[in-house]
C-alpha atoms as a PDB file:
ATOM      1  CA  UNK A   1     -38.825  24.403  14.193  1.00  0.00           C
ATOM      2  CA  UNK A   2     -37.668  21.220  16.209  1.00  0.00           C
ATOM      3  CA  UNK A   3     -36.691  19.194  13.035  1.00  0.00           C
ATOM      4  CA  UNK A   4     -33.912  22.000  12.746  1.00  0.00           C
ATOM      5  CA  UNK A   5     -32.438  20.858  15.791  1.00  0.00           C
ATOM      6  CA  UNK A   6     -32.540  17.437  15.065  1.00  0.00           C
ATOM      7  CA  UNK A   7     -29.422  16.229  13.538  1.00  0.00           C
ATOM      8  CA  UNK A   8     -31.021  12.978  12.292  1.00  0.00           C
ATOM      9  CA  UNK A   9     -33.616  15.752  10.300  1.00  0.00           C
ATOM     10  CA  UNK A  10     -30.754  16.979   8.175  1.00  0.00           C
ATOM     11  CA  UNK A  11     -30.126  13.500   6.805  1.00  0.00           C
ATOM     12  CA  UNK A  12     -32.184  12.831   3.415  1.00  0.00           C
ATOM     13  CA  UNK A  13     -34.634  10.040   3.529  1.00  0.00           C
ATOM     14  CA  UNK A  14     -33.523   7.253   1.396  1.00  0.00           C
ATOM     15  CA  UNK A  15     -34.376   7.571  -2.222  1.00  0.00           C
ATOM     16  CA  UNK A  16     -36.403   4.900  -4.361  1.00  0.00           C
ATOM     17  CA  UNK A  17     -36.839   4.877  -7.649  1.00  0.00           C
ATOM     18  CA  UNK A  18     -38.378   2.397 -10.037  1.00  0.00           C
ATOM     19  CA  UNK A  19     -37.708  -0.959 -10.079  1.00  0.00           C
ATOM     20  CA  UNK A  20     -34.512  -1.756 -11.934  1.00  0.00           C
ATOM     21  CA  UNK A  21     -31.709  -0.484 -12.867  1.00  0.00           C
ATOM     22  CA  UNK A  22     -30.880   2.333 -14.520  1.00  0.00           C
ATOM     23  CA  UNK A  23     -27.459   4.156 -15.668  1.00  0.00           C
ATOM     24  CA  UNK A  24     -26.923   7.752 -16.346  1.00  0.00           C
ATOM     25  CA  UNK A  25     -24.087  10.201 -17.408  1.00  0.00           C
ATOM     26  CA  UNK A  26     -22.257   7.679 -19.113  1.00  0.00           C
ATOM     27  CA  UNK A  27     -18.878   9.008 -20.303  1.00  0.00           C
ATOM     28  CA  UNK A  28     -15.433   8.314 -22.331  1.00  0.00           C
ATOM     29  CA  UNK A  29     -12.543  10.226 -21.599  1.00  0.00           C
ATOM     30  CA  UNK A  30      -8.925  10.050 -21.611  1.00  0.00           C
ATOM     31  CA  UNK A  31      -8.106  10.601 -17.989  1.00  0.00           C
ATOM     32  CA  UNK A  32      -9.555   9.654 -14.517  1.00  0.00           C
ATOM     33  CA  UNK A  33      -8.439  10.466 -11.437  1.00  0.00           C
ATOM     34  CA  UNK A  34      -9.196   9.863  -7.405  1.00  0.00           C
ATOM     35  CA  UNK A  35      -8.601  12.107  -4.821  1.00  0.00           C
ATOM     36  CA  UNK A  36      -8.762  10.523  -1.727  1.00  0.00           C
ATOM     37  CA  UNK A  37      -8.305  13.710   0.694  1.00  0.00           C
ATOM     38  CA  UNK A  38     -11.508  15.175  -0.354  1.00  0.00           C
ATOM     39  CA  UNK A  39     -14.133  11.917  -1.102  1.00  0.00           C
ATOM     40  CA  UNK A  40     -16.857  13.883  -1.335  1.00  0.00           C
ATOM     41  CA  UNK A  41     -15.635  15.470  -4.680  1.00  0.00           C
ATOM     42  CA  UNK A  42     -15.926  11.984  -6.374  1.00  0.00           C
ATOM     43  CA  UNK A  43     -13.470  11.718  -9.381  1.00  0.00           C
ATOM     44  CA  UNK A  44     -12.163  14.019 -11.608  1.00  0.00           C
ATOM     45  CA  UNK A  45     -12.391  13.556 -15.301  1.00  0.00           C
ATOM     46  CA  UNK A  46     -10.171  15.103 -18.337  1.00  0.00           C
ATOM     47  CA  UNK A  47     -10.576  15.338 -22.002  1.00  0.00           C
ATOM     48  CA  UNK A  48     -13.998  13.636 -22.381  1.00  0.00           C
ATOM     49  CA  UNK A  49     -14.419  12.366 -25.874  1.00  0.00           C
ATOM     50  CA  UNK A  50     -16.871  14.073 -28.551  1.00  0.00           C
ATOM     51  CA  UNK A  51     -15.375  13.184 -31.247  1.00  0.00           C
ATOM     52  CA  UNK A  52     -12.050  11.069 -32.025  1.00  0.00           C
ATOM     53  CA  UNK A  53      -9.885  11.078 -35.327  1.00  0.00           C
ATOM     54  CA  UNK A  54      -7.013   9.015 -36.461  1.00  0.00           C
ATOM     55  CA  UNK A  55      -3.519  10.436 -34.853  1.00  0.00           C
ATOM     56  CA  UNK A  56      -1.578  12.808 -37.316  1.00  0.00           C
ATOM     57  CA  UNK A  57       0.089  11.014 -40.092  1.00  0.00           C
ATOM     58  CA  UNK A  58      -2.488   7.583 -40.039  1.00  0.00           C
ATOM     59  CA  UNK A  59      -5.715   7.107 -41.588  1.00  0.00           C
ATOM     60  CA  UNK A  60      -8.894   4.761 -40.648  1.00  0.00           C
ATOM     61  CA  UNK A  61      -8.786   2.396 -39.551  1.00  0.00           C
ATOM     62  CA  UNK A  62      -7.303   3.215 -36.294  1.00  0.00           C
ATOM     63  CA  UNK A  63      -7.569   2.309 -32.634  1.00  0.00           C
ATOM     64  CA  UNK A  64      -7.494   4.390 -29.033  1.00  0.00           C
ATOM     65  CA  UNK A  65      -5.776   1.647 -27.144  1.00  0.00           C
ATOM     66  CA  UNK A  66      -6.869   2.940 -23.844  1.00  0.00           C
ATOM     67  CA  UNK A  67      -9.859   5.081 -23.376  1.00  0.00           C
ATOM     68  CA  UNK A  68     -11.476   5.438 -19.234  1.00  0.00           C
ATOM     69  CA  UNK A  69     -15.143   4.735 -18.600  1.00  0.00           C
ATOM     70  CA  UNK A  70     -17.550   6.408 -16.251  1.00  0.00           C
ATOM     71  CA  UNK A  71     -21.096   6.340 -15.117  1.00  0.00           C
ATOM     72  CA  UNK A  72     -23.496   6.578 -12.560  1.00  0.00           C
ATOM     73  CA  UNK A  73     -26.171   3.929 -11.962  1.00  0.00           C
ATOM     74  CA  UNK A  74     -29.127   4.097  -9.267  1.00  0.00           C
ATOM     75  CA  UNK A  75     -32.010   1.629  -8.823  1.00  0.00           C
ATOM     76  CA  UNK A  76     -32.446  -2.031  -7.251  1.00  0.00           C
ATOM     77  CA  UNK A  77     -29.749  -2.521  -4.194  1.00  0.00           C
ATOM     78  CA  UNK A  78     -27.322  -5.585  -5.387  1.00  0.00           C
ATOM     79  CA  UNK A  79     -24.468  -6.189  -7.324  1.00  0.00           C
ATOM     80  CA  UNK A  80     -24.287  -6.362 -11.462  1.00  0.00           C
ATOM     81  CA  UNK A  81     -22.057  -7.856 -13.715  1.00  0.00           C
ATOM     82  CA  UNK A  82     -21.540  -4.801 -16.425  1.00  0.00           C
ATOM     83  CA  UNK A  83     -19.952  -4.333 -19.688  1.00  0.00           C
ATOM     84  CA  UNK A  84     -19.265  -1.411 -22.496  1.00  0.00           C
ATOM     85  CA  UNK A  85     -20.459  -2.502 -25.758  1.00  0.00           C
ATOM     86  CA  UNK A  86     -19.241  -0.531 -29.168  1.00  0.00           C
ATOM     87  CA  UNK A  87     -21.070  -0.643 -32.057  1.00  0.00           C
ATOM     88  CA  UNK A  88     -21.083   1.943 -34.934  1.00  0.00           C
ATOM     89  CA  UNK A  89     -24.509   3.620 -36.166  1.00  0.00           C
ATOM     90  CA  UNK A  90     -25.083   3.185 -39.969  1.00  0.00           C
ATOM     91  CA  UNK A  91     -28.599   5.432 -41.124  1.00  0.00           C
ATOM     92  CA  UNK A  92     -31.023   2.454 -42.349  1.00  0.00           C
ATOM     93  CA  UNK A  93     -33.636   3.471 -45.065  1.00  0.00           C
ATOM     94  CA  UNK A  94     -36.380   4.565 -43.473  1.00  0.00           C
ATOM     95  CA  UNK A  95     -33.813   7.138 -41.691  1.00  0.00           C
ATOM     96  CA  UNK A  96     -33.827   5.154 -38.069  1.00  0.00           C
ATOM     97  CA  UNK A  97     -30.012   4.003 -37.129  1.00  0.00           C
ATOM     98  CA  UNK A  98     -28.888   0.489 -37.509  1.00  0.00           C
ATOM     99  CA  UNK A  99     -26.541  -1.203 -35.367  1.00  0.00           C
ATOM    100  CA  UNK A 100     -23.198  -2.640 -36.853  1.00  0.00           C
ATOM    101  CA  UNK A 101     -21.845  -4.782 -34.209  1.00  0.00           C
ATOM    102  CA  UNK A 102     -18.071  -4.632 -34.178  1.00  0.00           C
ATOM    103  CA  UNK A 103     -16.241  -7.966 -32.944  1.00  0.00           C
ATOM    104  CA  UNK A 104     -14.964 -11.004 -34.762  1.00  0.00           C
ATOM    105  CA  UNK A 105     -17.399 -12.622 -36.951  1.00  0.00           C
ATOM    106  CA  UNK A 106     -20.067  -9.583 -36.681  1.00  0.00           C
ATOM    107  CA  UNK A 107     -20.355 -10.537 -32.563  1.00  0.00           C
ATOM    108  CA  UNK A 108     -20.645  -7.964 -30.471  1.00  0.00           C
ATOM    109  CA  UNK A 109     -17.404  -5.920 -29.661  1.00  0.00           C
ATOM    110  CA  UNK A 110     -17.330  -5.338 -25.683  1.00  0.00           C
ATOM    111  CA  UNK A 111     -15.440  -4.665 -22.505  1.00  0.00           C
ATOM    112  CA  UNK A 112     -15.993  -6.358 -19.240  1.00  0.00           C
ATOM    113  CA  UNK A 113     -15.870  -4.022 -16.148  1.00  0.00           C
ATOM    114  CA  UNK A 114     -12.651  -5.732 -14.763  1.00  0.00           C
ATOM    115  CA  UNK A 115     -13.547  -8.392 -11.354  1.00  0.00           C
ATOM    116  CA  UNK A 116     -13.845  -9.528  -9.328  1.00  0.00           C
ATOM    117  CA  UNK A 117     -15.225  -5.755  -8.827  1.00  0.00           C
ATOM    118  CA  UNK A 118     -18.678  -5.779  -9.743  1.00  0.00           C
ATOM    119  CA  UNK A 119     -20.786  -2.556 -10.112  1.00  0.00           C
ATOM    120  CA  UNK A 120     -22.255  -2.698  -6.774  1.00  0.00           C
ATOM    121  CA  UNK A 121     -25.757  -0.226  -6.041  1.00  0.00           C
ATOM    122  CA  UNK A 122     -25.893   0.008  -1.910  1.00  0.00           C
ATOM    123  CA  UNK A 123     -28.976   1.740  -1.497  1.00  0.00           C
ATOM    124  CA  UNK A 124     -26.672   4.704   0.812  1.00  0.00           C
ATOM    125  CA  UNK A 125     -26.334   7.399  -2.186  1.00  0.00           C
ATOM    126  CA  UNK A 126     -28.912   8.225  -4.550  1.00  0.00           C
ATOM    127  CA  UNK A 127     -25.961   7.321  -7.496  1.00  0.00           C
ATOM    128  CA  UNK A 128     -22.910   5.261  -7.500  1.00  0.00           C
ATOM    129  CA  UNK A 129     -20.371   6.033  -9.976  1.00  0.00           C
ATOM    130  CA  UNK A 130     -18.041   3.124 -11.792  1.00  0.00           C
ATOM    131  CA  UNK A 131     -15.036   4.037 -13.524  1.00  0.00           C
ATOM    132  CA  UNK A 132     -13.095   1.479 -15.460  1.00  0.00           C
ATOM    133  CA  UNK A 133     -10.683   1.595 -18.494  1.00  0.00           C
ATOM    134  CA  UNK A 134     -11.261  -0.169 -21.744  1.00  0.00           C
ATOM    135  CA  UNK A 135      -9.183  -1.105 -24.735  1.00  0.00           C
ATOM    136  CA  UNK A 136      -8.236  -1.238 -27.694  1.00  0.00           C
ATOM    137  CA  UNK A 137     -11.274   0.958 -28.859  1.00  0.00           C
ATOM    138  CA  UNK A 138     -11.063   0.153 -32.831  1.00  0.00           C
ATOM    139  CA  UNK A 139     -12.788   2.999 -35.030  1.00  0.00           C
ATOM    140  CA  UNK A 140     -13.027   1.322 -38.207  1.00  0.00           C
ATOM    141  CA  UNK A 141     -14.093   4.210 -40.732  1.00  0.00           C
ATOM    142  CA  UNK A 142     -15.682   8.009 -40.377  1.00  0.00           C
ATOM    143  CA  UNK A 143     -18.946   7.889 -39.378  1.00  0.00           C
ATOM    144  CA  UNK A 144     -21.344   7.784 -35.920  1.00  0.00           C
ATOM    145  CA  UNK A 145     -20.342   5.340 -33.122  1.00  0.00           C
ATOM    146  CA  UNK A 146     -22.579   4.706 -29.786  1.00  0.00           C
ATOM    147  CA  UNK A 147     -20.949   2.737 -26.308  1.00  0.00           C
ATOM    148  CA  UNK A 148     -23.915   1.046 -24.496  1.00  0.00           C
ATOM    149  CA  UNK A 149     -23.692   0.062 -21.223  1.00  0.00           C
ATOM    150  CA  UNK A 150     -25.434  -3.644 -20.519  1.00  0.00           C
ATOM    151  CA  UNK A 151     -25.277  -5.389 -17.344  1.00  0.00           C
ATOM    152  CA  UNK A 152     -26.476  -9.095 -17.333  1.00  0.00           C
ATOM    153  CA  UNK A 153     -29.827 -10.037 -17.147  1.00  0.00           C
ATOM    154  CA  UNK A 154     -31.346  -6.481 -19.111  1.00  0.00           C
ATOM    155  CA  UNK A 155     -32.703  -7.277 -22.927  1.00  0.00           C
ATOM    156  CA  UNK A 156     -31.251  -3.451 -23.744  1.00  0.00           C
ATOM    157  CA  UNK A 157     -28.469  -1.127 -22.707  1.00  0.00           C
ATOM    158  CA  UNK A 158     -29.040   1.076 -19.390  1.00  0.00           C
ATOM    159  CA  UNK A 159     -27.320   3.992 -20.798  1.00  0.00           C
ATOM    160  CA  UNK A 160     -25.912   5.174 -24.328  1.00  0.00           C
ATOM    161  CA  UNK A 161     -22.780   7.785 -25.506  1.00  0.00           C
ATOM    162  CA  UNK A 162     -22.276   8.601 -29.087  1.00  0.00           C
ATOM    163  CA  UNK A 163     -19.115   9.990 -30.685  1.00  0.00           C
ATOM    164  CA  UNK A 164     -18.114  11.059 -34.007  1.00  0.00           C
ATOM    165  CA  UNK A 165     -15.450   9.400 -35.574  1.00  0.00           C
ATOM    166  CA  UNK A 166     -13.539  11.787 -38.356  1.00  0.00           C
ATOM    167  CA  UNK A 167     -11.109  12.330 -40.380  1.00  0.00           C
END
C-alpha cells in the first residue's frame, strides 16, 4: 500500500522494446491540426484517405497536390532522417504484389520529412508522433497504391498504408 503514496510510483517505468526502429499507425489525410492548450491530446486529424479518385470533371492521371502525413515511431533513442515513399501495387503472377516505383526514370517517387527537423525518438514516451505534408501525390491510373515509410540506414520500410485509387 506505500507505492500508492508514492508519487514517483504512479510514473510508468520506461519502456524498451526491440532493438530498432519501428513505425506504426502510419496515416494520409487531408487535414492536421495542433492544439497547443491541451498537449496531451496530441493532434487532431480529418478526412484520412481510403481511397482517392480524380476531382469531378478530370480523369487519371491526376495528382493531390497536398496530402498531410502522420505516424508514430518507438524504438532506439536518436534522431532519423525519414522519408514517404509511393509506389503503386501491380498483382505479379504467382498472385504476390509487385512494386512499380513511381519517379522519373522508374526511381523511386518520395518525400523528405522537411529539416532540419528530423524524426527524433527521446526515450520519454513510449511513441512519438511526426506529422509532415507531402506533395504533389501523382495517382497515375486505377488500381492499389502503398506509402512506405523508410528512414536511412533500414534495407525495408518501417511502416506501410495502402489506398485505392478509382475512378
Amino acid at each position: 500500500m506505500a507505492e500508492l503514496d508514492d508519487p514517483s510510483a504512479a510514473e510508468p517505468p520506461p519502456y524498451r522494446d526491440p532493438v530498432g526502429l519501428h513505425g506504426v499507425h502510419l496515416l494520409t489525410c487531408r487535414s492536421i491540426w495542433y492544439e497547443p492548450a491541451k498537449q496531451e491530446a496530441g493532434v487532431g486529424i480529418a478526412g484520412i484517405y481510403i481511397h482517392v479518385e480524380p476531382p469531378d470533371g478530370f480523369q487519371f492521371p491526376f495528382r493531390l497536390d497536398r496530402v498531410f502525413v502522420y505516424f508514430q515511431l518507438f524504438g532506439d533513442v536518436g534522431e532519423y532522417r525519414v522519408r514517404i515513399r509511393l509506389v503503386r501495387l501491380l498483382a505479379g503472377d504467382a498472385g504476390d504484389l509487385e512494386e512499380i516505383q513511381l519517379g522519373i526514370d522508374g526511381s523511386p517517387r518520395e518525400f523528405e520529412m522537411p529539416t532540419p527537423r528530423p524524426a527524433e525518438i527521446s526515450g520519454l514516451n513510449y511513441l512519438d508522433f511526426f506529422t509532415f505534408p507531402i506533395g504533389p501525390v501523382p495517382f497515375r491510373e486505377p488500381g492499389l497504391y502503398e506509402y512506405q515509410l523508410w528512414a536511412d540506414g533500414f534495407e525495408e520500410p518501417i511502416a506501410r498504408e495502402r489506398v485505392l485509387a478509382r475512378r
